[in-house]
Structures are given as structure tokens and as C-alpha cells.
PDB file of N, CA and C in Angstrom:
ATOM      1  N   UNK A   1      91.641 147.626 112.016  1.00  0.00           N
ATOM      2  CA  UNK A   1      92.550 146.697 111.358  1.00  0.00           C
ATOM      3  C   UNK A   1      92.690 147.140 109.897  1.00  0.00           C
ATOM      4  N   UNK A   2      93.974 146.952 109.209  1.00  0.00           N
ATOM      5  CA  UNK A   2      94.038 147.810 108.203  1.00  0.00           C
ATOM      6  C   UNK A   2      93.457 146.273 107.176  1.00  0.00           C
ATOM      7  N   UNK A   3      93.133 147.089 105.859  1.00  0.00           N
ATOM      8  CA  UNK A   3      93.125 145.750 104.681  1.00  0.00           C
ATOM      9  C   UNK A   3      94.726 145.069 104.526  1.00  0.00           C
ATOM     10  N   UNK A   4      95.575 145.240 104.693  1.00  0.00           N
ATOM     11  CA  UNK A   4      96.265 144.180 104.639  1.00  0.00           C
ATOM     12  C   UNK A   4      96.693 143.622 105.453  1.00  0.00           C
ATOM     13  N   UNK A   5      95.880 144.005 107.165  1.00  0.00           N
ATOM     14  CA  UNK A   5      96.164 142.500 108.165  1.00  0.00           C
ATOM     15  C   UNK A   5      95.132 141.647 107.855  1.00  0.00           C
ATOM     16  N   UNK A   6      93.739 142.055 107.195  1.00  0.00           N
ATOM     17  CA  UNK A   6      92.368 141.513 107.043  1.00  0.00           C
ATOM     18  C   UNK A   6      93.007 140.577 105.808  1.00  0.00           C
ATOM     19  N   UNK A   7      93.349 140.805 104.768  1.00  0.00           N
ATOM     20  CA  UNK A   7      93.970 140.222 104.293  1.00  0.00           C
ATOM     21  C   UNK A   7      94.649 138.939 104.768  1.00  0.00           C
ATOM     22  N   UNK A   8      95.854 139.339 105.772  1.00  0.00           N
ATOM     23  CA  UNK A   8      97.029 138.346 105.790  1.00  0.00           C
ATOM     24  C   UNK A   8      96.017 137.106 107.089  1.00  0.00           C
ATOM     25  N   UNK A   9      95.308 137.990 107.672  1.00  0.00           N
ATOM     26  CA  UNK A   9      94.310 136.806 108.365  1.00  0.00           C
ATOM     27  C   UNK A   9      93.319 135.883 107.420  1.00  0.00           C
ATOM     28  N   UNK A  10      92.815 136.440 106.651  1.00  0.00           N
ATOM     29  CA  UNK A  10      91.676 135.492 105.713  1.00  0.00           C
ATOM     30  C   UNK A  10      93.043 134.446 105.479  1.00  0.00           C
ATOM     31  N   UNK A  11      94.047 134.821 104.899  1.00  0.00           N
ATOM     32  CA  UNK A  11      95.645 134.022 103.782  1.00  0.00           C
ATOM     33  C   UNK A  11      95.645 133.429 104.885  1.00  0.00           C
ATOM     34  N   UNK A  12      95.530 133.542 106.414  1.00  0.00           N
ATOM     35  CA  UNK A  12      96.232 132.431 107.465  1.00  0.00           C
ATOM     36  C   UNK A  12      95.175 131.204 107.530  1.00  0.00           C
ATOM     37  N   UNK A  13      94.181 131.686 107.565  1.00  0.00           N
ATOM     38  CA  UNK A  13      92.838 130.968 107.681  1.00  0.00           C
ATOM     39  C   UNK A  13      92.886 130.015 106.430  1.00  0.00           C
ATOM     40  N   UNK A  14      92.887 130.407 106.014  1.00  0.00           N
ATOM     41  CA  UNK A  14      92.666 129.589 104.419  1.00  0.00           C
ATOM     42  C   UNK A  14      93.823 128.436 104.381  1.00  0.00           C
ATOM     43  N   UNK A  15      94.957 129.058 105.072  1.00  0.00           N
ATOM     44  CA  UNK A  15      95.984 128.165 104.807  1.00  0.00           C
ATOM     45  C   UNK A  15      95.912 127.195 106.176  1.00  0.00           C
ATOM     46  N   UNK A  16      95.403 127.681 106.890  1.00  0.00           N
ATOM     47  CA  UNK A  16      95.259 126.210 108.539  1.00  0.00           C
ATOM     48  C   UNK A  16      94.200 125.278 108.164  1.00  0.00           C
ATOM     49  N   UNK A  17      92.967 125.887 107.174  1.00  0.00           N
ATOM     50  CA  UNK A  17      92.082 124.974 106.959  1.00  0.00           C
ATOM     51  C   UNK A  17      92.756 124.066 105.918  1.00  0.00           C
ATOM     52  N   UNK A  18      93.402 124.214 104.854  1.00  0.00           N
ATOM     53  CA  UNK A  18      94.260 123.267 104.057  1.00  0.00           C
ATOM     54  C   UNK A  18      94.765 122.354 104.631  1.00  0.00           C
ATOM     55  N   UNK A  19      95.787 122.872 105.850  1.00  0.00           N
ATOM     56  CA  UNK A  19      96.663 121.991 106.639  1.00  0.00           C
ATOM     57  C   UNK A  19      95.705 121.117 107.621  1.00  0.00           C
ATOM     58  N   UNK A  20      94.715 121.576 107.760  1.00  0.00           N
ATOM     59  CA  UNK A  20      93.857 120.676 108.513  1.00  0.00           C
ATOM     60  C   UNK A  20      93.301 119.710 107.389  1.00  0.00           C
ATOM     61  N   UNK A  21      92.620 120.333 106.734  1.00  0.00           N
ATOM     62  CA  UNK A  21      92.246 119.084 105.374  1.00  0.00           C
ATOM     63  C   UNK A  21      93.147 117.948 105.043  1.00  0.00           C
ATOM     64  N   UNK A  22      94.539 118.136 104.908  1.00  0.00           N
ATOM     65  CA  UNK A  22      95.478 117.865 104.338  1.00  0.00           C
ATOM     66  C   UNK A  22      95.868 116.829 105.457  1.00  0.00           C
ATOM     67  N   UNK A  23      95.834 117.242 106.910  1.00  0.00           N
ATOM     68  CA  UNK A  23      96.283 115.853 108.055  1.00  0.00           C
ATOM     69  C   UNK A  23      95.098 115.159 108.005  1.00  0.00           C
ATOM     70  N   UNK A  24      93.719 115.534 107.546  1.00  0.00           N
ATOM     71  CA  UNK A  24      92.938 114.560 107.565  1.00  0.00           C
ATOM     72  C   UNK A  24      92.810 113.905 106.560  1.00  0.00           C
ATOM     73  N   UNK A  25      93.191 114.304 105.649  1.00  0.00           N
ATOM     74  CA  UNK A  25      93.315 113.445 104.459  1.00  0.00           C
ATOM     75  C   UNK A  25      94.247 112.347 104.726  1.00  0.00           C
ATOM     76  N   UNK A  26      95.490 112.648 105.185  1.00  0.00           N
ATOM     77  CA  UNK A  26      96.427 111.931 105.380  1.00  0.00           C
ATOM     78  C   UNK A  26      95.687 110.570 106.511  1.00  0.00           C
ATOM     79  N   UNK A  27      95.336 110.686 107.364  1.00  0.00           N
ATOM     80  CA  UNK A  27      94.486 109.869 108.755  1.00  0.00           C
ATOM     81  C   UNK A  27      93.941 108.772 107.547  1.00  0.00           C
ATOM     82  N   UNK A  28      92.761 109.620 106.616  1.00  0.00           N
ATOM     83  CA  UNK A  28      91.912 109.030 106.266  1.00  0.00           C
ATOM     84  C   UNK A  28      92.710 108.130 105.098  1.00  0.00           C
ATOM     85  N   UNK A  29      93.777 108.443 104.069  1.00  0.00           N
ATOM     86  CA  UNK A  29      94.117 107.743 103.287  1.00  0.00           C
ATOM     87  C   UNK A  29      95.092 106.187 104.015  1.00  0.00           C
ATOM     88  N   UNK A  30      95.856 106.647 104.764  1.00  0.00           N
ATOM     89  CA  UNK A  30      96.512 105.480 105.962  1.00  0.00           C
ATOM     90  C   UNK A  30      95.505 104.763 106.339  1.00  0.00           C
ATOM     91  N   UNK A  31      94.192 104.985 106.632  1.00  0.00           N
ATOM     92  CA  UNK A  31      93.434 104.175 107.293  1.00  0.00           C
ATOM     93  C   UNK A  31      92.872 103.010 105.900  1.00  0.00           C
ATOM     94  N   UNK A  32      92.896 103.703 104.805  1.00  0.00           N
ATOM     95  CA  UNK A  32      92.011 103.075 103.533  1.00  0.00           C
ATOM     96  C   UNK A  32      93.261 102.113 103.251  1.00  0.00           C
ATOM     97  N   UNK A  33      94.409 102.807 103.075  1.00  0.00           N
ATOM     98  CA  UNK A  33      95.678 101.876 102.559  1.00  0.00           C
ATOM     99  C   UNK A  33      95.548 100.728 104.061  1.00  0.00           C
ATOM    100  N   UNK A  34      96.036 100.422 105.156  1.00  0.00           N
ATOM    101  CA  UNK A  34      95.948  99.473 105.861  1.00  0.00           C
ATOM    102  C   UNK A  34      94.868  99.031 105.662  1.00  0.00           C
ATOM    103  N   UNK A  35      93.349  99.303 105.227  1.00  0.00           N
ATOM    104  CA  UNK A  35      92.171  98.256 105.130  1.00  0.00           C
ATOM    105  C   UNK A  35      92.499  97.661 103.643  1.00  0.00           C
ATOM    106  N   UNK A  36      93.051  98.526 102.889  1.00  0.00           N
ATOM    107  CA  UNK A  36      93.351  97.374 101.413  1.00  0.00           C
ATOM    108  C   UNK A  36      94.457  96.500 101.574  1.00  0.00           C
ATOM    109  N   UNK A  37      95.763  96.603 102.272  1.00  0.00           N
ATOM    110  CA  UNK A  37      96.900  95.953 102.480  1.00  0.00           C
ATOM    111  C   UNK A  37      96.538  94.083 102.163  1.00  0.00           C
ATOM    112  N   UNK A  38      96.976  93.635 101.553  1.00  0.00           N
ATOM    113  CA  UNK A  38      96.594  91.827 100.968  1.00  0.00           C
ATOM    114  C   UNK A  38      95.723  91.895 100.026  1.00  0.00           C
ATOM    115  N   UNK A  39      95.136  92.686  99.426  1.00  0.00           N
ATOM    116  CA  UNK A  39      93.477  92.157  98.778  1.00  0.00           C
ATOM    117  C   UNK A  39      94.524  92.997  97.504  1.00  0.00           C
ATOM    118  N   UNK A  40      95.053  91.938  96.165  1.00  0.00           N
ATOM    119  CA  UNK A  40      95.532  92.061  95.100  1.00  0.00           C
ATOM    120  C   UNK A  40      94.082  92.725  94.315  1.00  0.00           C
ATOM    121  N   UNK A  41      92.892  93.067  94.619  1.00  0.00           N
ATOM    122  CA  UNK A  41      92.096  93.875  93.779  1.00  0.00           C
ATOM    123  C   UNK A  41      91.988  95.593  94.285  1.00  0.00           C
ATOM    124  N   UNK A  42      93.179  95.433  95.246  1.00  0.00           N
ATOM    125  CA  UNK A  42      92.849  97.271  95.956  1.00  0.00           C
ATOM    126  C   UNK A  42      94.394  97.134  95.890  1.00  0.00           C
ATOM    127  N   UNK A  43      95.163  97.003  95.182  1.00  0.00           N
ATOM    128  CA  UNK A  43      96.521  96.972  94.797  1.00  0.00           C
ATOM    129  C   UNK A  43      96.656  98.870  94.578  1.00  0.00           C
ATOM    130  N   UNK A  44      96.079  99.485  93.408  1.00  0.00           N
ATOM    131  CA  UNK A  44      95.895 100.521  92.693  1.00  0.00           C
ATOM    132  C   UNK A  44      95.399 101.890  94.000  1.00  0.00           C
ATOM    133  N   UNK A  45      94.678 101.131  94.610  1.00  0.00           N
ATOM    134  CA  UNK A  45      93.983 101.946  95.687  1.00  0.00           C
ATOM    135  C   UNK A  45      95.215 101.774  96.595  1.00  0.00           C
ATOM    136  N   UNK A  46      95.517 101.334  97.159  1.00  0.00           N
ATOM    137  CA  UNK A  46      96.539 101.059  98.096  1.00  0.00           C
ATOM    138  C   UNK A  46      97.969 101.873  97.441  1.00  0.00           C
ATOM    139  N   UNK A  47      98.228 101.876  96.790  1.00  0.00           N
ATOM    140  CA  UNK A  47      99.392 102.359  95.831  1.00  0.00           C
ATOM    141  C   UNK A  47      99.103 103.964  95.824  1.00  0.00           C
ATOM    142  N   UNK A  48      97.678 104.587  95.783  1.00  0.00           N
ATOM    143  CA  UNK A  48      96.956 105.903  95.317  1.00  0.00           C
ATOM    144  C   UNK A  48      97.161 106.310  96.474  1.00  0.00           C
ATOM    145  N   UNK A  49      96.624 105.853  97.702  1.00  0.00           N
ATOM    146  CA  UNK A  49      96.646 106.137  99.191  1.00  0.00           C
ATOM    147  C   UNK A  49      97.552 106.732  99.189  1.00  0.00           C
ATOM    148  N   UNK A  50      98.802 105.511  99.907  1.00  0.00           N
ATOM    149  CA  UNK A  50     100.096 105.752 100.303  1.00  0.00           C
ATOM    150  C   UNK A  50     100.796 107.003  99.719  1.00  0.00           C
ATOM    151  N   UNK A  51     100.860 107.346  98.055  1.00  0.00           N
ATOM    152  CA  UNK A  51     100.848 108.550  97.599  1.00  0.00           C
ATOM    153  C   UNK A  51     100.393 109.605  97.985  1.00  0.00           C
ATOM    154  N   UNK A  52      99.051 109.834  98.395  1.00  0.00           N
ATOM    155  CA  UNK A  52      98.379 111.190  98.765  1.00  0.00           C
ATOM    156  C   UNK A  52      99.072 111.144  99.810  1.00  0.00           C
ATOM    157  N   UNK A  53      98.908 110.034 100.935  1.00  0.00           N
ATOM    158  CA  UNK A  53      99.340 110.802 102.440  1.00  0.00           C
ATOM    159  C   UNK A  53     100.627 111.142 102.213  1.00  0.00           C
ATOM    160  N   UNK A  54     101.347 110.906 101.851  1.00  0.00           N
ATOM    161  CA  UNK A  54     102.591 111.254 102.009  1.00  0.00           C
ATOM    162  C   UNK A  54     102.853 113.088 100.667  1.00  0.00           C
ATOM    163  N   UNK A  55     102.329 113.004 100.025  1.00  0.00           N
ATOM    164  CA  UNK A  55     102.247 113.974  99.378  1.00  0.00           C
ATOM    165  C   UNK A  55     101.332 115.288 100.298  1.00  0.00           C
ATOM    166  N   UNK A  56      99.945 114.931 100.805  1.00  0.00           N
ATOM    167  CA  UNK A  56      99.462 115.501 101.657  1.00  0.00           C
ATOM    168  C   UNK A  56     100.465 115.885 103.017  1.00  0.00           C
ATOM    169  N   UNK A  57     100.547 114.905 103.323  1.00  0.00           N
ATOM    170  CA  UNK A  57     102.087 115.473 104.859  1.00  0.00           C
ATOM    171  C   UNK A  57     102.894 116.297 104.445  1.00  0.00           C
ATOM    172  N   UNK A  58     103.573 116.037 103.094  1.00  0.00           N
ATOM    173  CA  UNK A  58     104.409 116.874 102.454  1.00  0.00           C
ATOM    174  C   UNK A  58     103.974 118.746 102.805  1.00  0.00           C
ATOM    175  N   UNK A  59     102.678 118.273 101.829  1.00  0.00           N
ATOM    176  CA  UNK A  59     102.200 119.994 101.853  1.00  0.00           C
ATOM    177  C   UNK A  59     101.965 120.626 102.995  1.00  0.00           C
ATOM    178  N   UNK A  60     101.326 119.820 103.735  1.00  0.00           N
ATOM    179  CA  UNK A  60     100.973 120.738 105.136  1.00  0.00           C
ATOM    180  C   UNK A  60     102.137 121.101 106.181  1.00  0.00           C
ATOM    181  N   UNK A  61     103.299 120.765 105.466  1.00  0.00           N
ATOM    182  CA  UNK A  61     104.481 120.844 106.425  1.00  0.00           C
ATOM    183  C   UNK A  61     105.163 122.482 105.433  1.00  0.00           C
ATOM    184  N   UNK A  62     104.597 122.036 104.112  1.00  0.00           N
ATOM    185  CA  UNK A  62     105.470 122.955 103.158  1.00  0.00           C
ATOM    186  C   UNK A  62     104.593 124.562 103.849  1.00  0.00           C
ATOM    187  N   UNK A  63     103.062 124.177 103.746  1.00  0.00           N
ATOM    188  CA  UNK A  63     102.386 125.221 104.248  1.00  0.00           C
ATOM    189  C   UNK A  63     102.796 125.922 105.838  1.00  0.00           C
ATOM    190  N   UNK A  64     103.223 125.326 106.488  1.00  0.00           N
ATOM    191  CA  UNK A  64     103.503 125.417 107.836  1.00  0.00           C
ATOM    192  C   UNK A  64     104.757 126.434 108.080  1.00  0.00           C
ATOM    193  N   UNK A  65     105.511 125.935 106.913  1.00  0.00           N
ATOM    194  CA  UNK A  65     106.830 126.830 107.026  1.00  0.00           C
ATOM    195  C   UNK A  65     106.836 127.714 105.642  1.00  0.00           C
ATOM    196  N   UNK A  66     105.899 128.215 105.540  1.00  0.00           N
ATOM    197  CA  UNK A  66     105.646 129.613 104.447  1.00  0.00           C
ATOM    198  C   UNK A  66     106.419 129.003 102.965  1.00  0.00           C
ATOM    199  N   UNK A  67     106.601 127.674 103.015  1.00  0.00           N
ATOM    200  CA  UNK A  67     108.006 127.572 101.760  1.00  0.00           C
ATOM    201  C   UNK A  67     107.229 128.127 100.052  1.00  0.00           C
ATOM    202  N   UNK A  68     108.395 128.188  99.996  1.00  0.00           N
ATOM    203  CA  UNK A  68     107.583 128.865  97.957  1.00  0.00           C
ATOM    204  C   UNK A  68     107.177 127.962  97.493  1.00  0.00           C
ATOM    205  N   UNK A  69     107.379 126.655  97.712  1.00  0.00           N
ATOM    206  CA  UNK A  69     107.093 126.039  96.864  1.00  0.00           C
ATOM    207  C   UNK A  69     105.518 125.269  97.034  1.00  0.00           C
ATOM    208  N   UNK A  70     105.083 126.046  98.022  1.00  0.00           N
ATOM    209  CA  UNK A  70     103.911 125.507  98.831  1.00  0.00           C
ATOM    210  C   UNK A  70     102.591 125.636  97.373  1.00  0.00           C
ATOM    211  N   UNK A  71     102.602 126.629  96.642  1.00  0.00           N
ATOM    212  CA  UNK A  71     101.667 126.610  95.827  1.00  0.00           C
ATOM    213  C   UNK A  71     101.899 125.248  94.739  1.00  0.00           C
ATOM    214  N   UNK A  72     103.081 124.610  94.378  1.00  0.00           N
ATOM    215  CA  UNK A  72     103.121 123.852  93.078  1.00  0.00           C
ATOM    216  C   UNK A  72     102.713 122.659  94.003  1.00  0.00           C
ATOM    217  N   UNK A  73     103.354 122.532  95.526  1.00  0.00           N
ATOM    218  CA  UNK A  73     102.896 121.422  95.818  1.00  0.00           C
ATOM    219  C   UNK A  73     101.544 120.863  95.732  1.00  0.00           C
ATOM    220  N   UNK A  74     100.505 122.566  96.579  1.00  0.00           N
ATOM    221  CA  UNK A  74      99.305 122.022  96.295  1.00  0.00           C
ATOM    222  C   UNK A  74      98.785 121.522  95.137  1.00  0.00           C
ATOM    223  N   UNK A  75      98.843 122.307  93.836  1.00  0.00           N
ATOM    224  CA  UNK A  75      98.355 121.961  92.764  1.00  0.00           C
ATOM    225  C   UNK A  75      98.445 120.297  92.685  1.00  0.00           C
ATOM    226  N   UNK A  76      99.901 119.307  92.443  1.00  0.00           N
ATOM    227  CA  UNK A  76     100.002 117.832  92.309  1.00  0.00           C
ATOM    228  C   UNK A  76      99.156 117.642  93.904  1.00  0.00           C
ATOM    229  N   UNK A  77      99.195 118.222  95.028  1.00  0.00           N
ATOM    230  CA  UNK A  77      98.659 117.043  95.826  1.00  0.00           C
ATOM    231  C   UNK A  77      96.975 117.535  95.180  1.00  0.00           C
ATOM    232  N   UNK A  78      96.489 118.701  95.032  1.00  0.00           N
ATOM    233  CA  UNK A  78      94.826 118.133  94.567  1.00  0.00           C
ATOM    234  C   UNK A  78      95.103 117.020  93.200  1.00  0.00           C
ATOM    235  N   UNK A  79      95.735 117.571  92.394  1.00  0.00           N
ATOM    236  CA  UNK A  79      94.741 116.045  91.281  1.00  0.00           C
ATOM    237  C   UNK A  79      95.579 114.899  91.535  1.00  0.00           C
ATOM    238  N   UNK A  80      96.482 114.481  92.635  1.00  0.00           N
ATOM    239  CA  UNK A  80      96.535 112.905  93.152  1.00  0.00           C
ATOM    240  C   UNK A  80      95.605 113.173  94.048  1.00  0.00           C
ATOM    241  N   UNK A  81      95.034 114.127  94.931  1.00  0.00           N
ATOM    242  CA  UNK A  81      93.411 113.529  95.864  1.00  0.00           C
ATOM    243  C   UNK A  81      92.281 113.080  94.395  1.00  0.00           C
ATOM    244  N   UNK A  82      92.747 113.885  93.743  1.00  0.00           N
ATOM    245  CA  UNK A  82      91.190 113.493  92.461  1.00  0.00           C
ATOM    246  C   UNK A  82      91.771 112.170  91.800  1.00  0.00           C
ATOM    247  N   UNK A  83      92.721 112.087  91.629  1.00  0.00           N
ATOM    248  CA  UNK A  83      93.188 110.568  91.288  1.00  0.00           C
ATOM    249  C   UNK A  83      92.652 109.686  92.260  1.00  0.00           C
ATOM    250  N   UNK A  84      93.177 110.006  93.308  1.00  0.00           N
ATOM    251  CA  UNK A  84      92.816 108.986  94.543  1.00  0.00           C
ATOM    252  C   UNK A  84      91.348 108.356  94.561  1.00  0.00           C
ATOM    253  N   UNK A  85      90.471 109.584  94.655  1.00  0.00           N
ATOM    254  CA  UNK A  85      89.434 109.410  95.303  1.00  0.00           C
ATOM    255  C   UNK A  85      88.249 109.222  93.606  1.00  0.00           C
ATOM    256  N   UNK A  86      88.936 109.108  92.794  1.00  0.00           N
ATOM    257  CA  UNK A  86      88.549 108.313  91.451  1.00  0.00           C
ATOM    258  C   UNK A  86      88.340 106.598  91.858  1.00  0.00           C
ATOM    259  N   UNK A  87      89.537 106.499  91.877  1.00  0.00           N
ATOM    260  CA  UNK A  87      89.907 104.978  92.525  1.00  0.00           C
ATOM    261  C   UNK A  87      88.626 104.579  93.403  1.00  0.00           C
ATOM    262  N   UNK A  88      89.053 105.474  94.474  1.00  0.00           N
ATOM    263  CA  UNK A  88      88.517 104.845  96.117  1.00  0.00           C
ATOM    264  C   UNK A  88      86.980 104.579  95.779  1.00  0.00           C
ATOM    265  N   UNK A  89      86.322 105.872  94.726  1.00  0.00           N
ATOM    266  CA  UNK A  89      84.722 105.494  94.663  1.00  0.00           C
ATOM    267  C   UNK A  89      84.605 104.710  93.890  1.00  0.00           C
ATOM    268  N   UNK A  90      85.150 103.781  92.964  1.00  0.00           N
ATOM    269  CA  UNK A  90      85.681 102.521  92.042  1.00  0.00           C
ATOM    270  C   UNK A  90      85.012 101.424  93.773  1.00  0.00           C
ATOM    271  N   UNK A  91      85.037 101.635  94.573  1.00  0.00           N
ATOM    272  CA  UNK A  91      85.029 100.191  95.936  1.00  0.00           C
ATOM    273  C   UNK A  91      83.679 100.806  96.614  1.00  0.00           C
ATOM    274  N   UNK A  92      83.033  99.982  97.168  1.00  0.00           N
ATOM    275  CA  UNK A  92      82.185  99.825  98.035  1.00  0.00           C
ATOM    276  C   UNK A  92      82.397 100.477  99.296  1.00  0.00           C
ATOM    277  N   UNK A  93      83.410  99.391  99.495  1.00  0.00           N
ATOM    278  CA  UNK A  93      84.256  99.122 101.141  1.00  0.00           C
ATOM    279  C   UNK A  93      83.502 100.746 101.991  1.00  0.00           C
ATOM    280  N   UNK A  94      83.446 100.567 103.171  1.00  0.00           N
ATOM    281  CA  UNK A  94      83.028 101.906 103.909  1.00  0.00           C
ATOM    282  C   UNK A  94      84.273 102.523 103.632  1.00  0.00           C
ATOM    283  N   UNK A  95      85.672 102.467 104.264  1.00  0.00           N
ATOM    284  CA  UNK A  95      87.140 102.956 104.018  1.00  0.00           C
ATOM    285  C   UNK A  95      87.381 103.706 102.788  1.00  0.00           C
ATOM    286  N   UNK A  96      86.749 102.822 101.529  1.00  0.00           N
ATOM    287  CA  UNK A  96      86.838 103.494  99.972  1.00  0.00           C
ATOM    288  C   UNK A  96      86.175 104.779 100.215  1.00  0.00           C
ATOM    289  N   UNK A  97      84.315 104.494 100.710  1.00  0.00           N
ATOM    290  CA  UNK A  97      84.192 105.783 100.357  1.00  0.00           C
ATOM    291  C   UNK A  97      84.252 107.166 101.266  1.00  0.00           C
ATOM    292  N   UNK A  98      84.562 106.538 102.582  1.00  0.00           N
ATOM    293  CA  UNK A  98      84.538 107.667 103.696  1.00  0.00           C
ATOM    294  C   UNK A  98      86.213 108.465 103.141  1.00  0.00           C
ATOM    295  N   UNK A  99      87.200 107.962 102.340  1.00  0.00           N
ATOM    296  CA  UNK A  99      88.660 108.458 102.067  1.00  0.00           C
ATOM    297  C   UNK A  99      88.137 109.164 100.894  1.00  0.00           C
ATOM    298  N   UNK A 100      87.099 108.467 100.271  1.00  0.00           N
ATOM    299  CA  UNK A 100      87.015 109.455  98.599  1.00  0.00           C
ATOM    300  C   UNK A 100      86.220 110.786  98.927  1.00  0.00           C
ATOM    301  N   UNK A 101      85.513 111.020  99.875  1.00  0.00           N
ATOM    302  CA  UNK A 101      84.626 112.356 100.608  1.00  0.00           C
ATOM    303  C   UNK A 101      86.162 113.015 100.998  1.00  0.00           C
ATOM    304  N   UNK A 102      86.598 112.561 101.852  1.00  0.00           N
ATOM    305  CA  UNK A 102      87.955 113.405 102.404  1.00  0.00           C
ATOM    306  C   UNK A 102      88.844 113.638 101.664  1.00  0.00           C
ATOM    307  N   UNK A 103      89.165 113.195 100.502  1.00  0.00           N
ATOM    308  CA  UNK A 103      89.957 112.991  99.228  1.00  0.00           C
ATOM    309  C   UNK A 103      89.916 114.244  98.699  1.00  0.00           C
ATOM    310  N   UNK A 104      87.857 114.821  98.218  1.00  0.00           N
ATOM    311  CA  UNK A 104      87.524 115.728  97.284  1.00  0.00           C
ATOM    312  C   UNK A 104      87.424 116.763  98.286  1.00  0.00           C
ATOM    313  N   UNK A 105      87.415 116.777  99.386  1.00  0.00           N
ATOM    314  CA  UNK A 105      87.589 117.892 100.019  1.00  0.00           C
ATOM    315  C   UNK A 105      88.904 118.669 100.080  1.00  0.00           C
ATOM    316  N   UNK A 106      89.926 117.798 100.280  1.00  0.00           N
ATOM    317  CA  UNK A 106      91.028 117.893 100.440  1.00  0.00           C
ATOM    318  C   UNK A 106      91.250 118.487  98.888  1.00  0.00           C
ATOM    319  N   UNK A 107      91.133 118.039  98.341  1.00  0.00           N
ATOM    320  CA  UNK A 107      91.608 118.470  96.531  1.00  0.00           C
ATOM    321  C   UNK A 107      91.129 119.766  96.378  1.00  0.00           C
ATOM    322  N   UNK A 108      89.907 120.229  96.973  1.00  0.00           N
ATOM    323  CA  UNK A 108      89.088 121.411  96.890  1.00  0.00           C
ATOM    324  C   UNK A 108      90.030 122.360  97.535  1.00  0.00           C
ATOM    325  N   UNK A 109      90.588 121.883  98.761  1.00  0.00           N
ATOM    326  CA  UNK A 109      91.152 123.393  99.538  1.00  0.00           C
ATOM    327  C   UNK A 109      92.561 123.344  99.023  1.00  0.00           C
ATOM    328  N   UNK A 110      93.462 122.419  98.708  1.00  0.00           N
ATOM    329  CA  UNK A 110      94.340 122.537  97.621  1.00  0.00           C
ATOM    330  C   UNK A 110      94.383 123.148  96.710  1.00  0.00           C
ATOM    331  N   UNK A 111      93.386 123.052  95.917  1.00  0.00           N
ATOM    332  CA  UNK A 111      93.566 124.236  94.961  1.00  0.00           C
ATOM    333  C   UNK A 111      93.260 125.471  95.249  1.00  0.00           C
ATOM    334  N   UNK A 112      92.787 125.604  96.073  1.00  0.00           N
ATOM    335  CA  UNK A 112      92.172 127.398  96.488  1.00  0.00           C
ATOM    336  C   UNK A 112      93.492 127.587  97.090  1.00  0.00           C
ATOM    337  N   UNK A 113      94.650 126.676  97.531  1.00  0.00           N
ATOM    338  CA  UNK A 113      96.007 127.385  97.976  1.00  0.00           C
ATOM    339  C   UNK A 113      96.503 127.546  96.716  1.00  0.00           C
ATOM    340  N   UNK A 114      96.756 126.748  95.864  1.00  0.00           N
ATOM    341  CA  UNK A 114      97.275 126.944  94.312  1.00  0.00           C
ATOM    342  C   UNK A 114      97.241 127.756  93.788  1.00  0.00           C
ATOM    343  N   UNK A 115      95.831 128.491  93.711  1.00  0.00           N
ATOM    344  CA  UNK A 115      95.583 129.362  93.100  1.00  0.00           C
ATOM    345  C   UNK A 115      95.656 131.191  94.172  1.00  0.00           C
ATOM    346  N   UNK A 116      95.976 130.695  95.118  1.00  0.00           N
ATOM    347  CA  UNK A 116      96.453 131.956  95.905  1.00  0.00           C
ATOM    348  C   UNK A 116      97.516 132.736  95.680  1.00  0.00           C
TER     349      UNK A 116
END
């Protein structure tokens, strides 16, 4: 195998584990936003959620179809996961902190696409 299929395989890898991070992030932030939905003190959290997943879906779709713009996306979706998961460890709730673990993970492999 030459170095630049070894290459374009590590770049595929790197980029399915994102997109996997990135739908689980999404699972996990939907699940935190429906457990805050009514409770006017997870207003902020609920508001942070709904943002990532949908910013997260965003990327892993942008990643999916090679688009250029896949690197700027990652960059904003990691620091709204570090926004997010600021918030989420702000709560107790199991939901807060099992989304703020998946949050900083997610922010982690985001930027290693960013910076690709």
C-alpha cells in the first residue's frame, strides 16, 4: 500500500470516528434537551442542546459528503460542544452529565477534523 492510500485511510478513519462522535452527540444532546423541556432553570441547557445537535447533524452530513466547508464547521461545532457541556456539568441531573462526557468527546474529535 503506497503512503498516500495509508494516508487517505487513517483521513477516512478519523473522519467516520467524528461522524460517529458527532451522531452520538446528537442522541445524547436530544435526550438531555427532552429531559430539561419545562424546568425554566435548564432553559440555557436546553437552548445549548438543541444547538449542538443540530450543528453536530450538520457536520456529520458535511463530513459525509467531503464538503469544504467541513473543516470551519467542525471548529464552531467543538466550542458549542465546550459551551454545551460547560452548561450541562453546571446540573447534577444523570442526562446533564452523561451529555457533558459525550459533549467533550465530541469537541475533541472535532477539532482533530479542524485541524486536518
Amino acid at each position: 500500500m503506497a503512503l498516500t492510500e495509508i494516508d487517505h485511510v487513517s483521513e477516512n478513519e478519523e473522519m467516520q470516528e467524528c461522524i460517529d462522535s458527532c451522531l452520538e452527540c446528537v442522541q445524547a444532546c436530544e435526550w438531555c434537551a427532552d429531559e430539561c423541556a419545562g424546568d425554566e432553570d435548564m432553559a440555557e441547557c436546553l437552548r445549548l442542546c438543541r444547538d449542538v445537535a443540530d450543528l453536530a447533524s450538520m457536520h456529520a452530513r458535511f463530513m459525509a459528503r467531503d464538503s469544504g466547508y467541513r473543516t470551519d464547521i467542525a471548529a464552531i461545532t467543538a466550542d458549542a460542544c465546550e459551551a454545551c457541556a460547560d452548561e450541562c456539568e453546571q446540573h447534577d441531573a444523570e442526562h446533564c452529565q452523561v451529555c457533558a462526557e459525550v459533549l467533550r468527546e465530541c469537541a475533541e474529535t472535532c477539532r482533530n477534523m479542524a485541524s486536518a
